[in-house]
C-alpha atoms as a PDB file:
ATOM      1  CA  UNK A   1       0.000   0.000   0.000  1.00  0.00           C
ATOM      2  CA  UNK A   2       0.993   3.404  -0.883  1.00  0.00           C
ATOM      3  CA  UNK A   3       0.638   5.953   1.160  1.00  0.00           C
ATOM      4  CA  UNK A   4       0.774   9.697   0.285  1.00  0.00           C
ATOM      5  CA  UNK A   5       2.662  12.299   1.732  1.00  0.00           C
ATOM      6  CA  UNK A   6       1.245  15.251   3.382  1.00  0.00           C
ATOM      7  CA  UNK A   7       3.000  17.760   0.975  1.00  0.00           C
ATOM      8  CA  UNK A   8       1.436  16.182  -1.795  1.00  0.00           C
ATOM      9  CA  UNK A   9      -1.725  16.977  -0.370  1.00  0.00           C
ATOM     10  CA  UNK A  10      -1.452  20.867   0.462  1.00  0.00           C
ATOM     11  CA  UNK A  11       0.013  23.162  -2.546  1.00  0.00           C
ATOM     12  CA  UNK A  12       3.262  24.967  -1.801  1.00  0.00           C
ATOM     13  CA  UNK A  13       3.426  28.411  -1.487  1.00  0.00           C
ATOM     14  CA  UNK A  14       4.675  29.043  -4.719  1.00  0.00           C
ATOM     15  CA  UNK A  15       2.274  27.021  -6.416  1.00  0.00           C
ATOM     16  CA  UNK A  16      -0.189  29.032  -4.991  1.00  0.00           C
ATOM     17  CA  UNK A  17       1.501  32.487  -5.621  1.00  0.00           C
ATOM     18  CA  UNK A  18       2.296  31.192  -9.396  1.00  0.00           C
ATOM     19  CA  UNK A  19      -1.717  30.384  -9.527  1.00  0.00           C
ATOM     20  CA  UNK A  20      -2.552  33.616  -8.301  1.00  0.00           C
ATOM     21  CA  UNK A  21      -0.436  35.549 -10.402  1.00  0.00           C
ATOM     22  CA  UNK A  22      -1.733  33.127 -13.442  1.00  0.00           C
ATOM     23  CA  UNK A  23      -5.342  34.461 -12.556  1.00  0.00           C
ATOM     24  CA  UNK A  24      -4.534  37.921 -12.004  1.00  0.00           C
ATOM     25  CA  UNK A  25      -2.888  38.316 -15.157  1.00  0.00           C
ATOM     26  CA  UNK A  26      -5.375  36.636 -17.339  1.00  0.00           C
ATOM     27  CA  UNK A  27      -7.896  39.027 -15.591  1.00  0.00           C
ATOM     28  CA  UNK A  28      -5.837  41.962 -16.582  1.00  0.00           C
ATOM     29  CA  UNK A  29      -5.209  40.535 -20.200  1.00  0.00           C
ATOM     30  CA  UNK A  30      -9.000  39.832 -20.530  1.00  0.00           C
ATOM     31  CA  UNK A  31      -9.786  43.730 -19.256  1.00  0.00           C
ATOM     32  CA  UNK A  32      -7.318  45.253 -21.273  1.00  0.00           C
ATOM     33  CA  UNK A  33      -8.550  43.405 -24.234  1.00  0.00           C
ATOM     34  CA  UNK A  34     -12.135  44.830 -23.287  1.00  0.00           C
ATOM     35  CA  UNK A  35     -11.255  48.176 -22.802  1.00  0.00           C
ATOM     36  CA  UNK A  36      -9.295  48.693 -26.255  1.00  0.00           C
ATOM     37  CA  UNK A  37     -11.193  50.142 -29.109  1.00  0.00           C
ATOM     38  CA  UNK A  38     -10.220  46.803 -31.713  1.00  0.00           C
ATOM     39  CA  UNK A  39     -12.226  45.188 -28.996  1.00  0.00           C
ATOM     40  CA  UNK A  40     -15.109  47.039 -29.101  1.00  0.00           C
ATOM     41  CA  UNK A  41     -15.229  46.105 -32.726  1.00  0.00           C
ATOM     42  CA  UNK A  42     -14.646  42.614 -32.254  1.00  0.00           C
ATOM     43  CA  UNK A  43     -17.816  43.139 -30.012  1.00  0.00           C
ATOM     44  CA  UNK A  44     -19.679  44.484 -32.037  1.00  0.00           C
ATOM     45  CA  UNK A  45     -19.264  41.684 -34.739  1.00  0.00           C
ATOM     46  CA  UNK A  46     -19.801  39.077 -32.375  1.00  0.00           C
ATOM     47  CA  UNK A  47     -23.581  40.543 -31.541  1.00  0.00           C
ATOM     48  CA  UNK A  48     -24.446  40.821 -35.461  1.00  0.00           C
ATOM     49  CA  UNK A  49     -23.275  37.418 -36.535  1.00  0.00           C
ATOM     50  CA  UNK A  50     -25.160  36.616 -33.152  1.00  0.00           C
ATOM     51  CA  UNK A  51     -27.950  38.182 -34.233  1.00  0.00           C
ATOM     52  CA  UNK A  52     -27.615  36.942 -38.417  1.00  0.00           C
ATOM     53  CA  UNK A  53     -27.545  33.094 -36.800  1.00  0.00           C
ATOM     54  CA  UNK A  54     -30.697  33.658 -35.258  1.00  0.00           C
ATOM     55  CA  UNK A  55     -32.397  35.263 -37.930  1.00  0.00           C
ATOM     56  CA  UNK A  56     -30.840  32.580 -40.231  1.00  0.00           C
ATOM     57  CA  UNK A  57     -32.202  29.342 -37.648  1.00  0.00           C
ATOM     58  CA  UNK A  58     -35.760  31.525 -37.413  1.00  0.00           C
ATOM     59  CA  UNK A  59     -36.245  31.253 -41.301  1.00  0.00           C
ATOM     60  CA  UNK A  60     -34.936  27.693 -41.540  1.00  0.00           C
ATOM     61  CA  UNK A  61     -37.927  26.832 -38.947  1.00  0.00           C
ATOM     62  CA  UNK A  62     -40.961  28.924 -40.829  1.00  0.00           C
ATOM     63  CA  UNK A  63     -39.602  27.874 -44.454  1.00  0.00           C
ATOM     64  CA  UNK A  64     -39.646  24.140 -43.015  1.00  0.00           C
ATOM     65  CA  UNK A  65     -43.036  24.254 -41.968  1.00  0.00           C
ATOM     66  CA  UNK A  66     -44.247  25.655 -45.307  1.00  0.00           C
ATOM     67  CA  UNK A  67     -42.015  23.517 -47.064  1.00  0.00           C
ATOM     68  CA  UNK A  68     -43.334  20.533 -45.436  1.00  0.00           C
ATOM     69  CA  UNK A  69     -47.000  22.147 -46.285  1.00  0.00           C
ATOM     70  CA  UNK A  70     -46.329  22.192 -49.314  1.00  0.00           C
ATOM     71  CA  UNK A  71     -45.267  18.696 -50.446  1.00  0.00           C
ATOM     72  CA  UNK A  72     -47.961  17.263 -48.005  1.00  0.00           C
ATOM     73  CA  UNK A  73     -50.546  18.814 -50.593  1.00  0.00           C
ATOM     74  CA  UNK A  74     -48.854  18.522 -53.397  1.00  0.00           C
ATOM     75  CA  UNK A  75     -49.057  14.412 -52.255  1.00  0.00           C
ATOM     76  CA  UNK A  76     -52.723  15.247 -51.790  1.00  0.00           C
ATOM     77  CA  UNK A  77     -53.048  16.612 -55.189  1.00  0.00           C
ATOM     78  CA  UNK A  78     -51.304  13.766 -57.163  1.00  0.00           C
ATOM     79  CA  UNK A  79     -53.136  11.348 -54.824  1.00  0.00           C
ATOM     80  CA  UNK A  80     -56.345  12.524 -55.857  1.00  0.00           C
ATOM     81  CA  UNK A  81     -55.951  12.950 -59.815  1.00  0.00           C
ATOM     82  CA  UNK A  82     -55.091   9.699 -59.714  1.00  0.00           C
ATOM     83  CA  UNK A  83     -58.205   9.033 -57.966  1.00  0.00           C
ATOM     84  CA  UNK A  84     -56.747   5.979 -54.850  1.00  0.00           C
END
């Protein structure tokens, strides 16, 4: 049987200082990105392709429905011209 140390089982100081400092800076990379202009562009790109994918999945859904509509009687038609 193995048995585990206790320093395996608490982080050392400087693994927790080089965490820390890995969060901090990603926090000050992620608000520096924010606050730059080319982000505010990037931004602004991301809400209209948001906003084009939705209109795009909305029209896929209502052109479905008609689609399906329309084969269903143009079955119906062909059905009953050939009088079954």
């Amino acid at each position: 049987m193995v048995l585990m140390s206790e320093r395996t089982l608490k982080p050392s100081m400087e693994q927790i200082t080089s965490n820390t400092m890995t969060k901090q800076s990603a926090r000050n990379a992620v608000l520096s990105f924010l606050t730059e202009e080319d982000a505010t562009t990037a931004v602004e790109y991301a809400v209209m392709l948001a906003l084009i994918v939705l209109a795009c999945i909305g029209s896929v859904g209502v052109l479905s429905d008609r689609t399906s509509a329309s084969f269903d009687d143009s079955a119906d038609a062909i059905t009953g011209a050939f009088g079954s």
